[in-house]
C-alpha atoms as a PDB file:
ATOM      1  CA  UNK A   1      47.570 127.444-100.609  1.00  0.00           C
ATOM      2  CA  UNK A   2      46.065 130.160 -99.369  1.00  0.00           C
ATOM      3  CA  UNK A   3      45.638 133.017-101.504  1.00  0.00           C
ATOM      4  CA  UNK A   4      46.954 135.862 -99.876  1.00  0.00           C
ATOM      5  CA  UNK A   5      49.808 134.007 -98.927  1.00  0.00           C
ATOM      6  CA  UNK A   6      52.999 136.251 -99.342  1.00  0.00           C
ATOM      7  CA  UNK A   7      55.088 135.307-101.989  1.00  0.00           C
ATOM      8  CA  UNK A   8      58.148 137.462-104.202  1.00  0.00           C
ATOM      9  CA  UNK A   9      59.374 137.287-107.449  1.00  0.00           C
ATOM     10  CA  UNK A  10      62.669 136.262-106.649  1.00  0.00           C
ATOM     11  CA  UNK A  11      64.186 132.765-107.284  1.00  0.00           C
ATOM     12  CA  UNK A  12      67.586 131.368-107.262  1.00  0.00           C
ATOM     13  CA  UNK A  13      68.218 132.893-110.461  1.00  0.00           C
ATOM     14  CA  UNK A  14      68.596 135.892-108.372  1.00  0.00           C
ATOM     15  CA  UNK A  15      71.320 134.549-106.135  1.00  0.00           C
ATOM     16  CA  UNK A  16      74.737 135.342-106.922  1.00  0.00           C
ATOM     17  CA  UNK A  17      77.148 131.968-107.102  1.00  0.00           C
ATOM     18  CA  UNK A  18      80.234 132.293-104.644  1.00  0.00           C
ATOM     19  CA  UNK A  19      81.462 128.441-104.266  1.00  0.00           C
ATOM     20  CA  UNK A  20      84.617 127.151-106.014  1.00  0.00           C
ATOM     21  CA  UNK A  21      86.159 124.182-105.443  1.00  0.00           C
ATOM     22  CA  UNK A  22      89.361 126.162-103.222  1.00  0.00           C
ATOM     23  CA  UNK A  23      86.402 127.239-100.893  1.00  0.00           C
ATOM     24  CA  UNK A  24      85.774 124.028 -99.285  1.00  0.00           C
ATOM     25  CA  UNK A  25      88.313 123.430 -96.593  1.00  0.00           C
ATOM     26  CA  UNK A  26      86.759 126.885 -95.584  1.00  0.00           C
ATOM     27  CA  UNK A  27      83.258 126.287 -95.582  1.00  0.00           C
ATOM     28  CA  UNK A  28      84.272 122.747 -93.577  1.00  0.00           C
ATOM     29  CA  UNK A  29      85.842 124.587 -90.742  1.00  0.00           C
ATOM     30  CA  UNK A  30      83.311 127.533 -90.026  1.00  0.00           C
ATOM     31  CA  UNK A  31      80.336 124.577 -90.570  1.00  0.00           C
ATOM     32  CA  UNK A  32      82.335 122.822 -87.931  1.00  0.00           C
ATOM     33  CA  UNK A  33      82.763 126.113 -86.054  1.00  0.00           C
ATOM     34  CA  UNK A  34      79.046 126.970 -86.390  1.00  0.00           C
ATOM     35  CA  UNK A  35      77.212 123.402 -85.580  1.00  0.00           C
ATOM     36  CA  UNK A  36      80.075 123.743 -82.156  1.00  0.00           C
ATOM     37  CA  UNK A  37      78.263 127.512 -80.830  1.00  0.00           C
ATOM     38  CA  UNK A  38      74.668 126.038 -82.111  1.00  0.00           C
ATOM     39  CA  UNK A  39      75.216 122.936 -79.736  1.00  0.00           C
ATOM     40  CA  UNK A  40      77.142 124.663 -77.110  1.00  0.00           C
ATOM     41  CA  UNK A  41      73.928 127.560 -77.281  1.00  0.00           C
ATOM     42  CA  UNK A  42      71.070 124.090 -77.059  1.00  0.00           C
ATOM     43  CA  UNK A  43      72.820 122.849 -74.072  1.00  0.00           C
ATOM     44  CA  UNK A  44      72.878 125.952 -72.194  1.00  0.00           C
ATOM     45  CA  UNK A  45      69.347 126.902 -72.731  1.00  0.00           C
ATOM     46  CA  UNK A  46      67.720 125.332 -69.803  1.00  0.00           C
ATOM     47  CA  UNK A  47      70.408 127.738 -68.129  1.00  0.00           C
ATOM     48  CA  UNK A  48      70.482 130.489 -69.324  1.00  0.00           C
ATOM     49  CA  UNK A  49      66.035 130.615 -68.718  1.00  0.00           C
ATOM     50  CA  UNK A  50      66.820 131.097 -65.353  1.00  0.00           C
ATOM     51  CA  UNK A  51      68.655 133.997 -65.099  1.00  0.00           C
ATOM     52  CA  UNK A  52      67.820 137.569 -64.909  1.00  0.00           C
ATOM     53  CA  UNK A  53      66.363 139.230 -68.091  1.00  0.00           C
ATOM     54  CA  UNK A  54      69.321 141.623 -68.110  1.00  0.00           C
ATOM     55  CA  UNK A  55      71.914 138.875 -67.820  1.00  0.00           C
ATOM     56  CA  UNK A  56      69.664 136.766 -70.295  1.00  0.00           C
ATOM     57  CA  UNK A  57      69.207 138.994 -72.897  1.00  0.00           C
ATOM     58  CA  UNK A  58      73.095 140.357 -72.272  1.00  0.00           C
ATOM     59  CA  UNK A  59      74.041 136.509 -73.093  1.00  0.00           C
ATOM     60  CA  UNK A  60      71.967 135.986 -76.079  1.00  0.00           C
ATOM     61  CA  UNK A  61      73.086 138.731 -77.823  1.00  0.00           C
ATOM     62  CA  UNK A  62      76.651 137.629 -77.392  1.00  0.00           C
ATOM     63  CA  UNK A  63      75.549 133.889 -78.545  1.00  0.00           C
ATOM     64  CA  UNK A  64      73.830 135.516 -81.630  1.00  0.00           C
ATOM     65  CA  UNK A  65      76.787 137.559 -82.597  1.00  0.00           C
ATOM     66  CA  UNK A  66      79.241 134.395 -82.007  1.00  0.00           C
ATOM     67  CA  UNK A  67      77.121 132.631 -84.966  1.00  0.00           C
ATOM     68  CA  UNK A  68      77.274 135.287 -87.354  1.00  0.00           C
ATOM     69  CA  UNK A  69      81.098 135.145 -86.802  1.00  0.00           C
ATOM     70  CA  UNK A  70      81.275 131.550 -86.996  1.00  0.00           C
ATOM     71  CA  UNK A  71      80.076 131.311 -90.632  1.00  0.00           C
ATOM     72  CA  UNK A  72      82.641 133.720 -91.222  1.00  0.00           C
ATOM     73  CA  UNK A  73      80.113 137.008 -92.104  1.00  0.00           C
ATOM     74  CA  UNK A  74      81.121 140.047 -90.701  1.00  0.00           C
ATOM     75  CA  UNK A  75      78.473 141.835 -88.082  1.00  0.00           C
ATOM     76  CA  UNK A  76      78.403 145.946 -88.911  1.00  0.00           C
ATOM     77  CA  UNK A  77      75.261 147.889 -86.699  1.00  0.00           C
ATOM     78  CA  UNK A  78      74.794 151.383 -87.073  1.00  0.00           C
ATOM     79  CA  UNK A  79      71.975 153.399 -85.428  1.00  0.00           C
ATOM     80  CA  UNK A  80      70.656 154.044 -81.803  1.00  0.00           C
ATOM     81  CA  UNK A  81      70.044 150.965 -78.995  1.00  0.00           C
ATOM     82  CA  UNK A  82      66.262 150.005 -79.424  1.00  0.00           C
ATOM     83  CA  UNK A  83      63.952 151.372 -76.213  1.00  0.00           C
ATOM     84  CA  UNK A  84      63.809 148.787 -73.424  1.00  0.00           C
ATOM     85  CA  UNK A  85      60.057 147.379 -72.977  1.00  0.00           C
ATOM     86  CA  UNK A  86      56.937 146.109 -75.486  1.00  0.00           C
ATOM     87  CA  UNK A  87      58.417 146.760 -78.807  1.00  0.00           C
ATOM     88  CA  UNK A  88      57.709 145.417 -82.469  1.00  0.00           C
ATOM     89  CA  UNK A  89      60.915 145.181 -84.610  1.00  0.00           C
ATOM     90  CA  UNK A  90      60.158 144.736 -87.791  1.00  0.00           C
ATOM     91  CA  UNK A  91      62.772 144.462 -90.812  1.00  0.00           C
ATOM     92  CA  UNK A  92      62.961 143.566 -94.375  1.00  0.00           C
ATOM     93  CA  UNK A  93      63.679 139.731 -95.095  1.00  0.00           C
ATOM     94  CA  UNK A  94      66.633 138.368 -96.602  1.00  0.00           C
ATOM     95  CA  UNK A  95      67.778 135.344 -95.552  1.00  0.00           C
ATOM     96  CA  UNK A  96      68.156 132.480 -92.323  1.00  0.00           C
ATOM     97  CA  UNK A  97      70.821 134.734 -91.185  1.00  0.00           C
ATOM     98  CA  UNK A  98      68.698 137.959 -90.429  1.00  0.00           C
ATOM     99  CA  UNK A  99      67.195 136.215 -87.464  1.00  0.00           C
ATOM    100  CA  UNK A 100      70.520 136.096 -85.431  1.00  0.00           C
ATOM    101  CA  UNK A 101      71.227 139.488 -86.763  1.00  0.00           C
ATOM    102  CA  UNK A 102      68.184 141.468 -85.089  1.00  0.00           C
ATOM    103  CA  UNK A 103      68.503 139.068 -81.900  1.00  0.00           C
ATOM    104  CA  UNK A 104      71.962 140.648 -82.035  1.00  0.00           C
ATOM    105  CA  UNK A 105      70.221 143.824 -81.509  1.00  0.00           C
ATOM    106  CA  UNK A 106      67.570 143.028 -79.098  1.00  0.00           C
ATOM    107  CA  UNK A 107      66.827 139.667 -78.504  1.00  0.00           C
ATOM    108  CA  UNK A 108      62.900 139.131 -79.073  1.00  0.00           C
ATOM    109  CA  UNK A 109      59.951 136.851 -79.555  1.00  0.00           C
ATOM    110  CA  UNK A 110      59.837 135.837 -83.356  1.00  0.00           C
ATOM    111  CA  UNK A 111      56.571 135.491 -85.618  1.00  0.00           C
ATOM    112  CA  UNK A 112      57.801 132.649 -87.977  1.00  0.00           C
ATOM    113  CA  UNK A 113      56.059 130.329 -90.219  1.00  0.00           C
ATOM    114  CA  UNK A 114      55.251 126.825 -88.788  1.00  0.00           C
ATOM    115  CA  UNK A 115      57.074 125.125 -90.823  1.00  0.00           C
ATOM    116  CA  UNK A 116      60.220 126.067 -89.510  1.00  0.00           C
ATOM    117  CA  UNK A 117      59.675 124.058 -86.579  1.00  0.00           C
ATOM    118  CA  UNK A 118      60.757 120.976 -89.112  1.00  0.00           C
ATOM    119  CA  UNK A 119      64.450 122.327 -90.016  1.00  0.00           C
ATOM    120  CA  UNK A 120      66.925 120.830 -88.542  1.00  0.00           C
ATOM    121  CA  UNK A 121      68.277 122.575 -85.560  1.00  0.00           C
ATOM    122  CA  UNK A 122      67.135 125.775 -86.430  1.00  0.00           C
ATOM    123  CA  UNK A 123      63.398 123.972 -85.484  1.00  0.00           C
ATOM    124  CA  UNK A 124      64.524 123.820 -81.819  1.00  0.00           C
ATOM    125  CA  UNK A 125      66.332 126.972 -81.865  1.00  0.00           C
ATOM    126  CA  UNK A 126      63.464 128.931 -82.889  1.00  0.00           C
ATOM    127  CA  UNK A 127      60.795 127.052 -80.637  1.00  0.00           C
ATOM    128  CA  UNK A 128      63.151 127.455 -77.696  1.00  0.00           C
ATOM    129  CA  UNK A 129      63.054 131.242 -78.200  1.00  0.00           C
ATOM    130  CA  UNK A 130      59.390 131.260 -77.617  1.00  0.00           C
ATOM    131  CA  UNK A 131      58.633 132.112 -81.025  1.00  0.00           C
ATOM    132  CA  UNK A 132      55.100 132.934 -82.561  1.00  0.00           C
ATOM    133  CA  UNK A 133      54.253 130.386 -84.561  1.00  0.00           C
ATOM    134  CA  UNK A 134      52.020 130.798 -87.600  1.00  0.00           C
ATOM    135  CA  UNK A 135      50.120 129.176 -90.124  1.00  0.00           C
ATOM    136  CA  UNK A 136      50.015 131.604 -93.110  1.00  0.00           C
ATOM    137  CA  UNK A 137      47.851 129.033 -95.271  1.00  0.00           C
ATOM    138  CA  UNK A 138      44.616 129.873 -92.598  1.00  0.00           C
ATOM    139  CA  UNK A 139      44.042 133.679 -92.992  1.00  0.00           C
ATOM    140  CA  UNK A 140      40.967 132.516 -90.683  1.00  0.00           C
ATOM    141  CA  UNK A 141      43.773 132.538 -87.642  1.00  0.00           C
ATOM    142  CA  UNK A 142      45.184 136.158 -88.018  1.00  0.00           C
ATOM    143  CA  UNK A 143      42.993 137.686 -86.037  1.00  0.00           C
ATOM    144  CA  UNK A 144      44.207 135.257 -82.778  1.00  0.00           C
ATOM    145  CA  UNK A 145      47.854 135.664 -84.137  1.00  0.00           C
ATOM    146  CA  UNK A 146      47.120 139.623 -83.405  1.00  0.00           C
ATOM    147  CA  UNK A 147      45.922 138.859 -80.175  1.00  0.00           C
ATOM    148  CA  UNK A 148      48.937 136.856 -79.492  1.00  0.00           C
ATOM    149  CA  UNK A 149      51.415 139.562 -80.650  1.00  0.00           C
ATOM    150  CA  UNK A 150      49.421 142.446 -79.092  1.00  0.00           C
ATOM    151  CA  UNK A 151      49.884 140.008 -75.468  1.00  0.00           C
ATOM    152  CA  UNK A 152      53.250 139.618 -75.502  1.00  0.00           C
ATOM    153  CA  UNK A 153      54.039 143.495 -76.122  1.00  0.00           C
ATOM    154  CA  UNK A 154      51.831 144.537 -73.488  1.00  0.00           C
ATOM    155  CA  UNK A 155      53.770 142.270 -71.437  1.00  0.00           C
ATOM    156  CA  UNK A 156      57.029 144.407 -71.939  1.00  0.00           C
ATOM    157  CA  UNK A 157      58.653 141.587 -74.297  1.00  0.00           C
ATOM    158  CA  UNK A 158      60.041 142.877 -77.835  1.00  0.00           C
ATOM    159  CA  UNK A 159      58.632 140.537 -81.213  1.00  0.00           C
ATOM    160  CA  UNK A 160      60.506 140.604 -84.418  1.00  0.00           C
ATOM    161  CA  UNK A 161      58.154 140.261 -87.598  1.00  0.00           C
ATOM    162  CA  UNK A 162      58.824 140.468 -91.212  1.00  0.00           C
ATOM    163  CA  UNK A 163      56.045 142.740 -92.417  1.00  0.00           C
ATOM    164  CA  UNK A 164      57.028 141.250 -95.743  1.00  0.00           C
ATOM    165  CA  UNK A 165      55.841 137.718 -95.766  1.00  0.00           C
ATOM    166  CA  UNK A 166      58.543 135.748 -97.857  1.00  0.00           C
ATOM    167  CA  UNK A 167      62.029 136.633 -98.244  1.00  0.00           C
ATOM    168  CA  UNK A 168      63.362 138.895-101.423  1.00  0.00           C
ATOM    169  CA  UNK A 169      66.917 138.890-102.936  1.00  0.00           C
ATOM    170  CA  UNK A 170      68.087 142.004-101.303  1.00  0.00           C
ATOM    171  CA  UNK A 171      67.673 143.697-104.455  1.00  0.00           C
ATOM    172  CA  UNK A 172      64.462 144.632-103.788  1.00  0.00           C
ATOM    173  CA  UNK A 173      62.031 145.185-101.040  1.00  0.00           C
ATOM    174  CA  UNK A 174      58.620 143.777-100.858  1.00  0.00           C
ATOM    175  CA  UNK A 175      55.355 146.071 -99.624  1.00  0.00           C
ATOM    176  CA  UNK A 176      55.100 145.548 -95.951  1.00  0.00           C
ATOM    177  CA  UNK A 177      51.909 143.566 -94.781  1.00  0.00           C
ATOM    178  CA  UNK A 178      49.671 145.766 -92.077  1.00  0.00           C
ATOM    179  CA  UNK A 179      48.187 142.995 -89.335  1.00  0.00           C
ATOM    180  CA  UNK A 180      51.278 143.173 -87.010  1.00  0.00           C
ATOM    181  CA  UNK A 181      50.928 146.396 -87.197  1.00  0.00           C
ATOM    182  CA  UNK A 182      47.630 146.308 -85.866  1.00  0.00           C
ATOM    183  CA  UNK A 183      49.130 144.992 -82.810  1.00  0.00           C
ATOM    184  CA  UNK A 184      51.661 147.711 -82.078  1.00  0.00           C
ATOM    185  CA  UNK A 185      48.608 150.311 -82.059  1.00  0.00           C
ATOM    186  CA  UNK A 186      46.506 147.732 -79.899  1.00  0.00           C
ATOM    187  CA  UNK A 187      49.037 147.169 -77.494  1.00  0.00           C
ATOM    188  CA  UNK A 188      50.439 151.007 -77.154  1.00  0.00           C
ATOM    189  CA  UNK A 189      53.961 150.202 -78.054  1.00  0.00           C
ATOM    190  CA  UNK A 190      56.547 152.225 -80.385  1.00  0.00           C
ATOM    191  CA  UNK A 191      57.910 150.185 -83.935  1.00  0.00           C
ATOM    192  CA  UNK A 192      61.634 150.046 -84.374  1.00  0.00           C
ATOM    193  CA  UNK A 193      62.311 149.241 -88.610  1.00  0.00           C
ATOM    194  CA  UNK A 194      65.202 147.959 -89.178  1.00  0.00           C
ATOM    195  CA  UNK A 195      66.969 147.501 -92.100  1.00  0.00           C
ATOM    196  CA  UNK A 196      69.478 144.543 -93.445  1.00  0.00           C
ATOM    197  CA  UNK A 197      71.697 144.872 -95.882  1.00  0.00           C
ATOM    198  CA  UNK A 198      74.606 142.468 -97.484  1.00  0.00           C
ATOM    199  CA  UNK A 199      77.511 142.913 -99.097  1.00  0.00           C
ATOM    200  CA  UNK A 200      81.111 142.236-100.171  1.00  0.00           C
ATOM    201  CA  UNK A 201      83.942 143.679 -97.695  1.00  0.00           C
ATOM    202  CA  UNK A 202      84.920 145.738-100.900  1.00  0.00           C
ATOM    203  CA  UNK A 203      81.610 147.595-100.732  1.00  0.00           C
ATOM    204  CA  UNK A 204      80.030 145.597-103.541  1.00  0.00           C
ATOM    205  CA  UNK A 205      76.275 144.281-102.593  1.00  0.00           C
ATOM    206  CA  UNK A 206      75.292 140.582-102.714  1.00  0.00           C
ATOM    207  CA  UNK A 207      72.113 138.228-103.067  1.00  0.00           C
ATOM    208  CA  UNK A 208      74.675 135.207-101.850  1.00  0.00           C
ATOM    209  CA  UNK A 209      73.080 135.071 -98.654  1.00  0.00           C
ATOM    210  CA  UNK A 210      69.799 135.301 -99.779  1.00  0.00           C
ATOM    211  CA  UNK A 211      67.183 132.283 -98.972  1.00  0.00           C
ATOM    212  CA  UNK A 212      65.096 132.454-101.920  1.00  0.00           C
ATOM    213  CA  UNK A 213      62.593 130.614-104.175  1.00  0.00           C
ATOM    214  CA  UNK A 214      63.793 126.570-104.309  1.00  0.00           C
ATOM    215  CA  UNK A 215      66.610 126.901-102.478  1.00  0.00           C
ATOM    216  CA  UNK A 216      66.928 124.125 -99.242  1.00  0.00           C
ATOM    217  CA  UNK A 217      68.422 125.588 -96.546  1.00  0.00           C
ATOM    218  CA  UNK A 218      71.439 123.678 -96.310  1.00  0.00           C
ATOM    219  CA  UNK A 219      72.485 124.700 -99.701  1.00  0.00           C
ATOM    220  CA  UNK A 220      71.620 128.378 -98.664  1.00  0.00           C
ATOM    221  CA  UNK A 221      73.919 127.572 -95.654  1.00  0.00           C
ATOM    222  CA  UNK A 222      76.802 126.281 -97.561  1.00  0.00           C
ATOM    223  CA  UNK A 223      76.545 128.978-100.090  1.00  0.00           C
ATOM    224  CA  UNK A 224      77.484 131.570 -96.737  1.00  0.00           C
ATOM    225  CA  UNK A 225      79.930 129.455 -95.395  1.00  0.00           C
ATOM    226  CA  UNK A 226      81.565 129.133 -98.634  1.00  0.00           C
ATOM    227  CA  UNK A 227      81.624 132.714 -99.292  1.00  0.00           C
ATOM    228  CA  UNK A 228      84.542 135.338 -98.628  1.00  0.00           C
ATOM    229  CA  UNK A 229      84.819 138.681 -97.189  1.00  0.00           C
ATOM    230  CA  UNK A 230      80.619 138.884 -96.598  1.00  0.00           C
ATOM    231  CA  UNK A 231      79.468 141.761 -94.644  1.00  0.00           C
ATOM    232  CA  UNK A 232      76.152 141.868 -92.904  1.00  0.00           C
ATOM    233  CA  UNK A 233      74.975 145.656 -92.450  1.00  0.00           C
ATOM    234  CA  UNK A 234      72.282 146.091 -89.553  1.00  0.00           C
ATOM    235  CA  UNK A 235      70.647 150.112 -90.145  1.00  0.00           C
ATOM    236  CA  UNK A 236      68.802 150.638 -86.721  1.00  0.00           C
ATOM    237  CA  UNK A 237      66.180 153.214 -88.117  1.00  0.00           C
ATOM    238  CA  UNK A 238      64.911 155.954 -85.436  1.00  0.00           C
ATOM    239  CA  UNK A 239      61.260 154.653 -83.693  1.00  0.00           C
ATOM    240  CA  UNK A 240      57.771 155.096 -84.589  1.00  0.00           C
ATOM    241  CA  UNK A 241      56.460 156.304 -81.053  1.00  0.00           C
ATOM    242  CA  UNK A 242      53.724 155.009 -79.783  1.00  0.00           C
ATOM    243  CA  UNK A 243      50.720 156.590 -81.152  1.00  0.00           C
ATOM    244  CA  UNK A 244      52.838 158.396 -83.941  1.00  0.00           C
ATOM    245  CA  UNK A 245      50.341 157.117 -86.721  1.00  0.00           C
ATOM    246  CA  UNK A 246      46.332 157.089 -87.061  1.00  0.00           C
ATOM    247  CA  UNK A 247      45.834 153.642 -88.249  1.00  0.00           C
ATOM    248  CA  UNK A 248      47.510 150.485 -89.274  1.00  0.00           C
ATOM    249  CA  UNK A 249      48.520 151.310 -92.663  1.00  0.00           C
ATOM    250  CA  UNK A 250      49.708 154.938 -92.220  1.00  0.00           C
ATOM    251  CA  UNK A 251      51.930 152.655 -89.286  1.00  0.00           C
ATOM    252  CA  UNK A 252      52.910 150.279 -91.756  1.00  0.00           C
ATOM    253  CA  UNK A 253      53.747 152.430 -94.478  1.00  0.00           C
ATOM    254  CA  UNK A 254      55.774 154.455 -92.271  1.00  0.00           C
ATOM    255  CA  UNK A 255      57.902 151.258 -91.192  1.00  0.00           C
ATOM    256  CA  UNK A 256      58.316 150.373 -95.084  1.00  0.00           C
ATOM    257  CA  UNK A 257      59.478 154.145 -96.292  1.00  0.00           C
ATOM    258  CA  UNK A 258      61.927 153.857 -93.474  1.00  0.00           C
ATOM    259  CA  UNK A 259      63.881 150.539 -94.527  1.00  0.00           C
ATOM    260  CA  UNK A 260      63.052 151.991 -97.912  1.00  0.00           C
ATOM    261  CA  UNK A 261      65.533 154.861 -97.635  1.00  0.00           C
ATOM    262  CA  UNK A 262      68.424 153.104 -95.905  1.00  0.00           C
ATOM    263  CA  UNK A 263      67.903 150.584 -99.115  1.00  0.00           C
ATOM    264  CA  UNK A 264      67.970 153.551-101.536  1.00  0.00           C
ATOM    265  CA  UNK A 265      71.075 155.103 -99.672  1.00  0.00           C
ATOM    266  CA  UNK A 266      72.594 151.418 -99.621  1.00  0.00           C
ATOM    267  CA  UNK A 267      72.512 150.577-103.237  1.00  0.00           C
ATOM    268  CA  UNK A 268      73.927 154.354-104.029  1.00  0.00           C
ATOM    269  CA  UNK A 269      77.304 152.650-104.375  1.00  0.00           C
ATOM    270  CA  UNK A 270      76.103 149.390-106.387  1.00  0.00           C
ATOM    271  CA  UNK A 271      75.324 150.939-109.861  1.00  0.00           C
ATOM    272  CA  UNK A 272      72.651 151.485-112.012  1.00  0.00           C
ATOM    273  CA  UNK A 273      71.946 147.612-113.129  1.00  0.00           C
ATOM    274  CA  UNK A 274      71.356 147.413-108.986  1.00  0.00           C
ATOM    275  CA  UNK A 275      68.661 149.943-109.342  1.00  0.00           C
ATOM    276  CA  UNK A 276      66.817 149.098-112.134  1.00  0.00           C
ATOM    277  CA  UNK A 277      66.592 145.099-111.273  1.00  0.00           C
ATOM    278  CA  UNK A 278      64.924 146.568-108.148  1.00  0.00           C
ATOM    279  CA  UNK A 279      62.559 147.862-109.890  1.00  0.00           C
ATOM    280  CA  UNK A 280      61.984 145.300-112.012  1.00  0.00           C
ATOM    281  CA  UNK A 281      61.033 142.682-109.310  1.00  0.00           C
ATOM    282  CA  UNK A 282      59.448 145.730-107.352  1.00  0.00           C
ATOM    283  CA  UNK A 283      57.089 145.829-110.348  1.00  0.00           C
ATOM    284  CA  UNK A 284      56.499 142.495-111.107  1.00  0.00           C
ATOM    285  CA  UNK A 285      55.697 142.050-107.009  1.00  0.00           C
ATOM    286  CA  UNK A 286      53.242 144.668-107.318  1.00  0.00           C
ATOM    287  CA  UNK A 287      51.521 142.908-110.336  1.00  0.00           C
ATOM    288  CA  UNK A 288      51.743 139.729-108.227  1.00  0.00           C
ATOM    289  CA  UNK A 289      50.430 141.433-104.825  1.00  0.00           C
ATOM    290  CA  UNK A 290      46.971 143.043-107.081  1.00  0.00           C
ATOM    291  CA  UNK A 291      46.366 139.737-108.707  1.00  0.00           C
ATOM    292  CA  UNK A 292      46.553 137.789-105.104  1.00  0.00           C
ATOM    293  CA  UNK A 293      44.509 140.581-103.248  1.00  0.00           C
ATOM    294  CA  UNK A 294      42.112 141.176-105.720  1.00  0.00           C
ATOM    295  CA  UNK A 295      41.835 137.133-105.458  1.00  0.00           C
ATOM    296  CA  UNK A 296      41.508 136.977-101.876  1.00  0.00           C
ATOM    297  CA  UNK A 297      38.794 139.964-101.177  1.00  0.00           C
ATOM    298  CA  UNK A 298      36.814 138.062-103.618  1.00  0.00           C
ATOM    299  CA  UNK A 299      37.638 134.127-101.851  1.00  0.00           C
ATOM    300  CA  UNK A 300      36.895 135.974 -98.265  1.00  0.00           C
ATOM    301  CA  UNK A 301      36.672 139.936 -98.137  1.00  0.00           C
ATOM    302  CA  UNK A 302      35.724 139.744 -94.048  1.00  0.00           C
ATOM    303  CA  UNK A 303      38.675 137.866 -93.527  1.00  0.00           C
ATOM    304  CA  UNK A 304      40.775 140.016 -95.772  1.00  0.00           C
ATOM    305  CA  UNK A 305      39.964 142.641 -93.748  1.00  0.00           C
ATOM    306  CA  UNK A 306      42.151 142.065 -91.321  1.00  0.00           C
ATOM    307  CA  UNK A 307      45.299 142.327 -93.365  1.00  0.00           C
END
């Protein structure tokens, strides 16, 4: 393993339980409901690729929304439209379910980890997409990934990264990672952050959806499908213009602070404990993040450099 390799400190300790036994019959149907829009989705691909962007993207959307409904989580977005054209949406990372959730928004090109071509469906879903694949064990191939990214938004297409590099709780926000960044500036395009948020249709947050630490993703499935009244809060923050920061981490940093406030306006309602776990992982991640970087300048600091 690489060792600048994101990580957080959040496992499934963090990860509220919401199954009973009375919750089955439930989760059965919308799993039945769900694989039905997945499969009905696959077949239609070859399709849908031929139509007009407009009508394409118009369709997607819908499809995207349709599966957030089917595993019975309720779809709230707040905020302006994103511009048309090259854009980088980048958001903080949750769970499985936040990538239907921003296509929901704008349908883009996702930067994903390879090994998600390997799950089950969501392998052929995701490659189908046209999806950036990378390999975050070879820090040796960021610079092409750049590249790659910087391409496709100069071709007017909109790519969804998670500046964070691992998925976190929702209790806590990790520091957001600057290469992608890099290709925003490169390319000339704005940065729309975006900020997810879960919770209980009572108001009450919720790590239930997260994807965390040993969890499989089936289990993380079930454990949404098995769940009642979850909300799924999408906080379109306004856009970094093009050219609205110097450098890559001024860019970055910018992007972070944003998703930063709608979290510290979110957990308002959720009580101190909320709060201060936050900032216990937040300071255990940043013990974590100077321990890995001070680890990786030293393995490879031209490499690093690129970060």
């Amino acid at each position: 393993m690489s060792a600048w390799l994101p990580s957080a400190p959040c496992s499934r300790v963090c990860v509220e339980s919401v199954g009973s036994p009375a919750a089955v019959p439930r989760a059965l149907v919308r799993l039945a409901a769900l694989l039905a829009v997945l499969l009905f989705g696959i077949v239609l691909i070859p399709v849908v690729a031929r139509l007009a962007a407009v009508w394409r993207d118009r369709l997607t959307r819908t499809w995207c929304r349709t599966i957030v409904r089917a595993t019975g989580v309720r779809l709230r977005i707040t905020g302006a439209a994103p511009p048309g054209g090259g854009l980088l949406l980048v958001a903080n990372h949750i769970s499985w379910l936040d990538i239907p959730l921003l296509a929901a928004v704008r349908p883009a090109r996702m930067l994903a980890k390879a090994e998600i071509r390997q799950w089950p469906v969501a392998g052929v879903l995701t490659a189908s997409s046209g999806a950036l694949f990378i390999q975050r064990d070879r820090l040796r191939a960021l610079p092409r990934t750049v590249e790659r990214i910087a391409d496709s938004l100069r071709g007017g297409s909109a790519v969804v990264v998670f500046p964070e590099g691992s998925t976190w709780c929702g209790r806590a926000q990790g520091r957001f990672r600057r290469a992608a960044f890099q290709a925003a500036l490169d390319a000339g395009v704005p940065v729309q952050p975006v900020h997810l948020h879960y919770r209980f249709d009572g108001g009450a947050a919720t790590t239930a959806p997260a994807f965390v630490g040993s969890d499989s993703l089936l289990t993380s499935v079930w454990r949404v499908l098995s769940a009642r009244a979850l909300v799924a809060e999408v906080r379109v923050e306004p856009v970094l213009g093009a050219g609205s920061a110097p450098d890559r981490r001024t860019l970055a940093l910018a992007a972070e602070t944003a998703t930063n406030g709608a979290a510290t306006n979110g957990a308002a309602d959720t009580g101190t404990a909320v709060v201060e776990t936050a900032d216990a992982h937040r300071r255990s991640a940043e013990a974590r993040r100077r321990s890995t970087d001070a680890h990786g300048m030293s393995a490879n600091s031209e490499a690093y450099a690129h970060l």
